[in-house]
Structure formats: structure tokens, C-alpha cells
Protein backbone atom coordinates (compact mmCIF):
# COMPACT_ATOMS: atom_id res chain seq x y z
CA UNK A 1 41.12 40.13 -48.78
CA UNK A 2 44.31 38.01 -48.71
CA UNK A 3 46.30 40.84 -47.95
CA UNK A 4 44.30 41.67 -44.72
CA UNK A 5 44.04 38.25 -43.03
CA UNK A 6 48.14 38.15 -43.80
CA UNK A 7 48.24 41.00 -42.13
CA UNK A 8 46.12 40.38 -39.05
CA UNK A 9 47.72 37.01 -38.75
CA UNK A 10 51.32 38.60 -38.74
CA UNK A 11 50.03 41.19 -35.79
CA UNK A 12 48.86 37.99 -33.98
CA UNK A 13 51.86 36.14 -34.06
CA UNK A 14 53.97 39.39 -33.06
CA UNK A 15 51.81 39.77 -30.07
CA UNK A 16 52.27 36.61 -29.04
CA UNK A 17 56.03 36.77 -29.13
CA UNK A 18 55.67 39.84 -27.41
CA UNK A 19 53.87 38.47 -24.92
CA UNK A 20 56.42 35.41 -24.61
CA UNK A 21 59.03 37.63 -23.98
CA UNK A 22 57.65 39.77 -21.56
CA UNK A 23 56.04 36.59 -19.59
CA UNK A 24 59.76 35.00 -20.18
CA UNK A 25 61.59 38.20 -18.30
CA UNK A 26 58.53 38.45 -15.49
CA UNK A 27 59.34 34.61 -14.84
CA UNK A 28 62.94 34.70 -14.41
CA UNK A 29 64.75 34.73 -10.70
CA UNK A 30 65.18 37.36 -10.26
CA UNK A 31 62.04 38.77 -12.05
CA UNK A 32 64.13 41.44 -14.75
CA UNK A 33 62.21 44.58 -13.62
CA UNK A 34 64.36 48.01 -13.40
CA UNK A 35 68.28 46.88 -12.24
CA UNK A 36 68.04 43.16 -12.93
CA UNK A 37 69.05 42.35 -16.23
CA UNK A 38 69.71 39.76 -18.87
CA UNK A 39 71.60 39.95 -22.62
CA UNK A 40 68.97 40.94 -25.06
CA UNK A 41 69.90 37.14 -27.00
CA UNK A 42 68.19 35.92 -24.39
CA UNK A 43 65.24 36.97 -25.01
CA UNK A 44 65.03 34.58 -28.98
CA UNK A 45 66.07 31.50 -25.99
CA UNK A 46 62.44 30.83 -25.35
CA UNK A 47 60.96 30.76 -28.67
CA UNK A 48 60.51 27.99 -31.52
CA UNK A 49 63.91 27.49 -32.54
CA UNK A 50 62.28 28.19 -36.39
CA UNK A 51 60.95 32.05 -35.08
CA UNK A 52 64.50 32.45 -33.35
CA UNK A 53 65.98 34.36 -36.16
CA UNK A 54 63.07 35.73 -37.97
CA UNK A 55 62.44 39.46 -38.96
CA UNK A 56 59.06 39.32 -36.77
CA UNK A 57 60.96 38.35 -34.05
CA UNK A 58 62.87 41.37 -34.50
CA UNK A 59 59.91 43.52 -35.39
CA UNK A 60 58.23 42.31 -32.24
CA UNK A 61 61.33 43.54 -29.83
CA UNK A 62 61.51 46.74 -31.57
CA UNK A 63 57.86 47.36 -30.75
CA UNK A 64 58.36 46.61 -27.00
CA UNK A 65 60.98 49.32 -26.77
CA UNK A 66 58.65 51.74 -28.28
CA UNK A 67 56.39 50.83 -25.87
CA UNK A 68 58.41 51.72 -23.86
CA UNK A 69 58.05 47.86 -22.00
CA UNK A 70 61.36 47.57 -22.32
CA UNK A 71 64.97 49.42 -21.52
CA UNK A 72 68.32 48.55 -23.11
CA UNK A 73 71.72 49.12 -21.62
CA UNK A 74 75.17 48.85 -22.66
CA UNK A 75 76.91 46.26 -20.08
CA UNK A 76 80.21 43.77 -20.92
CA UNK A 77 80.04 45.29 -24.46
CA UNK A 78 76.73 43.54 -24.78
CA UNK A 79 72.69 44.83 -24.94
CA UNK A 80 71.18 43.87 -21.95
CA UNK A 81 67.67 44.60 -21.20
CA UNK A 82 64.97 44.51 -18.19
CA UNK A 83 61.38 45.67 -17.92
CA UNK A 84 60.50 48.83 -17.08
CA UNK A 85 58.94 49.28 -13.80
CA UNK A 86 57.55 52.49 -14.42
CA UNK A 87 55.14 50.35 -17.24
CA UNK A 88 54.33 47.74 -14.41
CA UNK A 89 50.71 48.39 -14.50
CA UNK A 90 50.16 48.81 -18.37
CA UNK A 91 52.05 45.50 -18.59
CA UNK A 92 49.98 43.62 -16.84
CA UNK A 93 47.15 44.85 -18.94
CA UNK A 94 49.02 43.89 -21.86
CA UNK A 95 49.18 40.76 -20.87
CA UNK A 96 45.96 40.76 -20.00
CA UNK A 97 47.14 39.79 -16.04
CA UNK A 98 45.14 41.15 -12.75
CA UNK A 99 47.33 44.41 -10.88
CA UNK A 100 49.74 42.87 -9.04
CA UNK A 101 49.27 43.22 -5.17
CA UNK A 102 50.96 46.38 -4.10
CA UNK A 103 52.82 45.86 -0.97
């Protein structure tokens, strides 16, 4: 029983960092979808300085690029990343936001 409430609790908290960081990249200006990008380090900036370097954090991340959420890019010898606009829609459901007004 343990075991399964640590479990759902860890799955919790990573979807909440997920959801930080894709709310975090979605608020910037520019907004980081497709060719605006930032350094991937900026993406620990906006969490609780305790979570900043913590596996889940990592975990979390790793899970957004299989998602596909997110795409990585070699620039300046650093990682930077953006949001992928071809996920636009299913990230808005992720975060549980209305489709955004197509114009």
C-alpha cells in the first residue's frame, strides 16, 4: 500500500513540474513555440529552489521530450529548447487549457 501512494504521489509532483515548465515557456515574451528559444537551465529557474536539482526534475523533462512537448537544439554550445508547435493542441489539453483561438 505504501509503495503505491509513493508512487502516485511522485507522478503528481512530476506532472506538476511538467506543467510549470510548459506554463513557464508559454508565458515568456516571446512565447518559446517553434524558433524562439531559451537554454534548457532555464527551465529548473522557476521552480522551488529545493526541486531545482532533483532527479524528478530531471525525470519530468525527459518525459516532455518523449512527449514530444518539447524540442532541443544545439545553439552557443548550449541545449536550448522551445515547444513544439506541431503539439499546440495536445498541450493545451495537457494543461488542461481551452484551444487557443486560431487566427
Amino acid at each position: 500500500m505504501f509503495i503505491y501512494w509513493f508512487v502516485l504521489i511522485f507522478e503528481m509532483e512530476q506532472r506538476a513540474i511538467q506543467e510549470k515548465i510548459l506554463r513557464k515557456l508559454m508565458s515568456m515574451n516571446p512565447p518559446k513555440w517553434g524558433n524562439p528559444h531559451t537554454e534548457e537551465d532555464n527551465l529548473r529557474k522557476g521552480l522551488p529552489k529545493h526541486l531545482r536539482g532533483a532527479k524528478i526534475v530531471q525525470n519530468a523533462i525527459d518525459e516532455l521530450y518523449k512527449m514530444e512537448f518539447l524540442t532541443k537544439l544545439k545553439k552557443t554550445g548550449e541545449w536550448h529548447v522551445s515547444l513544439n508547435p506541431g503539439k499546440k493542441e495536445e498541450i493545451y489539453r495537457f494543461l488542461g487549457l481551452p484551444p487557443e483561438e486560431r487566427r
